[in-house]
C-alpha atoms as a PDB file:
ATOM      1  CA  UNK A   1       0.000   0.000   0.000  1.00  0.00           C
ATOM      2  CA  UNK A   2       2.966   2.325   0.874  1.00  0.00           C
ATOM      3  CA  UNK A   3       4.486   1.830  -2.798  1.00  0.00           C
ATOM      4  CA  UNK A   4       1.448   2.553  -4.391  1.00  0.00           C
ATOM      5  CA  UNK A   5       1.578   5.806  -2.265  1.00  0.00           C
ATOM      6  CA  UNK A   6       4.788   6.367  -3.919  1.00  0.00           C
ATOM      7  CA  UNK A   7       3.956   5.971  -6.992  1.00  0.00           C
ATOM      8  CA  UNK A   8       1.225   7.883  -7.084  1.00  0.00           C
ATOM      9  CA  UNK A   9       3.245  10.884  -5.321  1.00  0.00           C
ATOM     10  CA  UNK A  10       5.659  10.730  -8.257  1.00  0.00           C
ATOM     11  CA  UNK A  11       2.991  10.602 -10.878  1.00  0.00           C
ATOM     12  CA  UNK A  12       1.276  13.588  -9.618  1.00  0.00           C
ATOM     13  CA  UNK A  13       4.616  15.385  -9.198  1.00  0.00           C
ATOM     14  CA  UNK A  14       5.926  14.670 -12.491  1.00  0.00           C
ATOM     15  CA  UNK A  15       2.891  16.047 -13.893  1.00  0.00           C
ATOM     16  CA  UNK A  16       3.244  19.526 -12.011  1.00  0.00           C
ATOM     17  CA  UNK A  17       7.007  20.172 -12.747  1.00  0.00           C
ATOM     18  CA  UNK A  18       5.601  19.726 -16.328  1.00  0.00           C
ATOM     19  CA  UNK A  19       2.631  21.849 -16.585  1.00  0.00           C
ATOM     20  CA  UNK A  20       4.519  24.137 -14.640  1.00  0.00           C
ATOM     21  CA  UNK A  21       7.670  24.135 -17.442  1.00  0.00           C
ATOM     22  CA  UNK A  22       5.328  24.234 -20.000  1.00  0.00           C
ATOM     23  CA  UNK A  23       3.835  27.393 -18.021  1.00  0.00           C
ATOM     24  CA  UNK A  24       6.746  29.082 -17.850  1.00  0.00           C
ATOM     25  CA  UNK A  25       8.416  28.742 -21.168  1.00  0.00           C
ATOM     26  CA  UNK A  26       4.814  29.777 -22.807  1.00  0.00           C
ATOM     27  CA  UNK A  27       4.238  32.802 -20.559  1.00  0.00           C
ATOM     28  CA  UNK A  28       7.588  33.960 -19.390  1.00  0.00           C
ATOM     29  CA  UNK A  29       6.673  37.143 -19.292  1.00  0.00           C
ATOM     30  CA  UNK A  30       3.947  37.000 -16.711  1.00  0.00           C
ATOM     31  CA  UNK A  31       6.573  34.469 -14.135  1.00  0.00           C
ATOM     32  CA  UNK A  32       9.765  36.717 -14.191  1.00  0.00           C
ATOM     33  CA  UNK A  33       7.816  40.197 -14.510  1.00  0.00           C
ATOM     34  CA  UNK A  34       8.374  41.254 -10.677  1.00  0.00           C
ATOM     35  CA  UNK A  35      11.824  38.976 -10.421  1.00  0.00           C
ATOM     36  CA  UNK A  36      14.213  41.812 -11.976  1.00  0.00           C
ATOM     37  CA  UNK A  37      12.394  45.480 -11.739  1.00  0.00           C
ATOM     38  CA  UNK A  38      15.295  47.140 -10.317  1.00  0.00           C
ATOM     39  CA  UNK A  39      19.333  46.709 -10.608  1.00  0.00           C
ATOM     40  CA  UNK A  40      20.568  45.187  -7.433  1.00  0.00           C
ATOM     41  CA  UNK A  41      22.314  47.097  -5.088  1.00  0.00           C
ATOM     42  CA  UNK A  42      25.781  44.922  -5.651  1.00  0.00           C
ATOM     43  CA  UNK A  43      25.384  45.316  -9.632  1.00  0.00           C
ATOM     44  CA  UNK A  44      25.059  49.081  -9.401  1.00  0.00           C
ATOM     45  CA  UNK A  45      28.011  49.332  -6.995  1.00  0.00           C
ATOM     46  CA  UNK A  46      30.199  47.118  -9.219  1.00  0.00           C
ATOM     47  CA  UNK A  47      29.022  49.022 -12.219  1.00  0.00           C
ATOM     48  CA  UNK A  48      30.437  52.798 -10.577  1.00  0.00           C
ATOM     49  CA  UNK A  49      33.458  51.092  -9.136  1.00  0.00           C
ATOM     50  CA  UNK A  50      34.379  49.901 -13.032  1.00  0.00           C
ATOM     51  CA  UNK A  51      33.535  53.456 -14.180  1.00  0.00           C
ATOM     52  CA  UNK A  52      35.632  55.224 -11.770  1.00  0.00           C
ATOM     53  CA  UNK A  53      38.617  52.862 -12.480  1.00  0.00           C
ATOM     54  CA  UNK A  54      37.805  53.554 -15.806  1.00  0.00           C
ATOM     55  CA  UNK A  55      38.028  56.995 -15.196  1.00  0.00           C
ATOM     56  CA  UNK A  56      41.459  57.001 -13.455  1.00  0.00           C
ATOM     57  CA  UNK A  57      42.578  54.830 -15.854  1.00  0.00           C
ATOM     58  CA  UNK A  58      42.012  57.423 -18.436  1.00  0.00           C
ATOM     59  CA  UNK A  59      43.202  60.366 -16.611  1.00  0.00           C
ATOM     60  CA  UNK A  60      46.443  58.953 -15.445  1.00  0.00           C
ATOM     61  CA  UNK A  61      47.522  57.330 -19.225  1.00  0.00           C
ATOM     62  CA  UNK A  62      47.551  60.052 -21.181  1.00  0.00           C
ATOM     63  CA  UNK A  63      50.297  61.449 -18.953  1.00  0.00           C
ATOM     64  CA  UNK A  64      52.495  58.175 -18.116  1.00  0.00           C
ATOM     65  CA  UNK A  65      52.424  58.116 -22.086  1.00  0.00           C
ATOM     66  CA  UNK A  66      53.376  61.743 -22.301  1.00  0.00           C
ATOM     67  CA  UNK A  67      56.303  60.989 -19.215  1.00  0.00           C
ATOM     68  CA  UNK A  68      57.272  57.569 -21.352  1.00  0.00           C
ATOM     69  CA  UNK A  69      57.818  59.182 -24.764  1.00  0.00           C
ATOM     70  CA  UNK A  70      59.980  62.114 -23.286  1.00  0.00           C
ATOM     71  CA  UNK A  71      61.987  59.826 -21.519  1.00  0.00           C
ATOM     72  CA  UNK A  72      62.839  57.644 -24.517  1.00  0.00           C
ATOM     73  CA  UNK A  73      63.470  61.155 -26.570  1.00  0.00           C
ATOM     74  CA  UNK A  74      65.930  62.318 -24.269  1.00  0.00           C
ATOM     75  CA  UNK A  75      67.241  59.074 -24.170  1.00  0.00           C
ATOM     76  CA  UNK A  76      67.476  59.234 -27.879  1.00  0.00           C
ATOM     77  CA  UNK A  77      69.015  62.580 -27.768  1.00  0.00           C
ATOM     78  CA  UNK A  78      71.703  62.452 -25.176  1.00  0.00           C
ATOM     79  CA  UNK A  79      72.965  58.859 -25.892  1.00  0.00           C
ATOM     80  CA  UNK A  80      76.394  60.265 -27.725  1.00  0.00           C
ATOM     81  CA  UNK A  81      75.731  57.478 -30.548  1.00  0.00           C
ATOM     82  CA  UNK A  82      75.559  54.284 -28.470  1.00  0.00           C
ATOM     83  CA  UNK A  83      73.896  52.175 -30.902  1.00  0.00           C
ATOM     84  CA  UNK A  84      71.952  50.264 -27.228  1.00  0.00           C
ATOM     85  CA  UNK A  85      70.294  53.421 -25.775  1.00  0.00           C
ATOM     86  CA  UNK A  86      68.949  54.622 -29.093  1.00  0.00           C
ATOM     87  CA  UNK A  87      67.529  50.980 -29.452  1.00  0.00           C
ATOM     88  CA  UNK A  88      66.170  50.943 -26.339  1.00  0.00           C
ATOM     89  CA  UNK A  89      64.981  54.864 -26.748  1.00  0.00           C
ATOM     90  CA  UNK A  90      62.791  53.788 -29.771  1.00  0.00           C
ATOM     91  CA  UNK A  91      61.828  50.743 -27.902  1.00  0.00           C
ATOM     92  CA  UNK A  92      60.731  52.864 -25.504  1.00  0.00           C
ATOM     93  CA  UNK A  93      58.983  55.344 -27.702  1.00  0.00           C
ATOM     94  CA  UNK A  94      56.993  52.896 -29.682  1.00  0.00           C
ATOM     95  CA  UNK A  95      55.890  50.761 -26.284  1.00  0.00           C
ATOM     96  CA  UNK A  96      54.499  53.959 -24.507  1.00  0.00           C
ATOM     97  CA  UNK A  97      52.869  54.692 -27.913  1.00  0.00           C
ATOM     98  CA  UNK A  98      51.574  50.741 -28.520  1.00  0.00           C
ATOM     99  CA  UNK A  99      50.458  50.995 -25.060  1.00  0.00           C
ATOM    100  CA  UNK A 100      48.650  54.609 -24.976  1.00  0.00           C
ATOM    101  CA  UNK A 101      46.909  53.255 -28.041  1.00  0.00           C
ATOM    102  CA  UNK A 102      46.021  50.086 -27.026  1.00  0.00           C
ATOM    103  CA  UNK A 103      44.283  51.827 -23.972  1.00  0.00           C
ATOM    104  CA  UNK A 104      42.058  54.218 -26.432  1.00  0.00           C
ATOM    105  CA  UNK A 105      40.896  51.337 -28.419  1.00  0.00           C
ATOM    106  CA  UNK A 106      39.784  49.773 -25.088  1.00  0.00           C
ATOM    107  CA  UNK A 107      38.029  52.583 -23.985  1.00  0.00           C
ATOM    108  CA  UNK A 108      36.309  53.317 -27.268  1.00  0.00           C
ATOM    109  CA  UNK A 109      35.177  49.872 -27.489  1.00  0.00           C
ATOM    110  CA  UNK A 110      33.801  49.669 -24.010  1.00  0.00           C
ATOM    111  CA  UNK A 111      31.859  53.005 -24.792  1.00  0.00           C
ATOM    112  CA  UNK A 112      30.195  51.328 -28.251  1.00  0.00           C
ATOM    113  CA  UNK A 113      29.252  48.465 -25.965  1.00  0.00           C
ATOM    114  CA  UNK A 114      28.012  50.012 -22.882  1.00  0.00           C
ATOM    115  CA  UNK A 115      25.995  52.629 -26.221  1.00  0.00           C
ATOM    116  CA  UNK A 116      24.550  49.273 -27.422  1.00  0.00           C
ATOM    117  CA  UNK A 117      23.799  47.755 -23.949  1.00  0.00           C
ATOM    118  CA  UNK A 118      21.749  51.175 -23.020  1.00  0.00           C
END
């Protein structure tokens, strides 16, 4: 008698995780209408803390590059013809300039996405 309690138990929940599936894959817009109104607290916090970063980021490049390429100039300038310091001076040059770059394409593609996201 117990197994047929079981049974029956199973049959009846089987059939309710179904017609409940079936519910919410038809009409998902009526079961996760009140789930996600707002951004969560965390999510908004996360989202200013990557903007400010963002934000330093920005600031403090464009002067590190400026710094970086001045250095490797007057590297380039005073090094008296010693083939190793002008390679290194143009090394220099074209990493601060690779780099400076490299952070304005990441910061103009974040922008298109974040445009396309909003």
């Amino acid at each position: 008698m117990n197994l047929f309690k079981n049974k029956k138990y199973i049959f009846l929940f089987r059939h309710l995780i179904i017609l409940l599936l079936v519910l919410l894959f038809t009409f998902p817009q009526i079961s996760f209408a009140g789930l996600f109104d707002n951004t969560p607290k965390l999510v908004s916090k996360l989202n200013d803390a990557f903007k400010s970063i963002e934000k330093w980021l920005m600031t403090l490049s464009t002067p590190a590059a400026a710094v970086a390429v001045g250095v490797g100039v007057f590297m380039k300038k005073f090094s008296f013809g010693d083939e190793e310091r002008i390679r290194t001076a143009k090394k220099l040059i074209r990493g601060s300039l690779f780099s400076y770059a490299f952070i304005l394409a990441i910061d103009l593609i974040l922008s298109a996405i974040s445009s396309l996201i909003s």
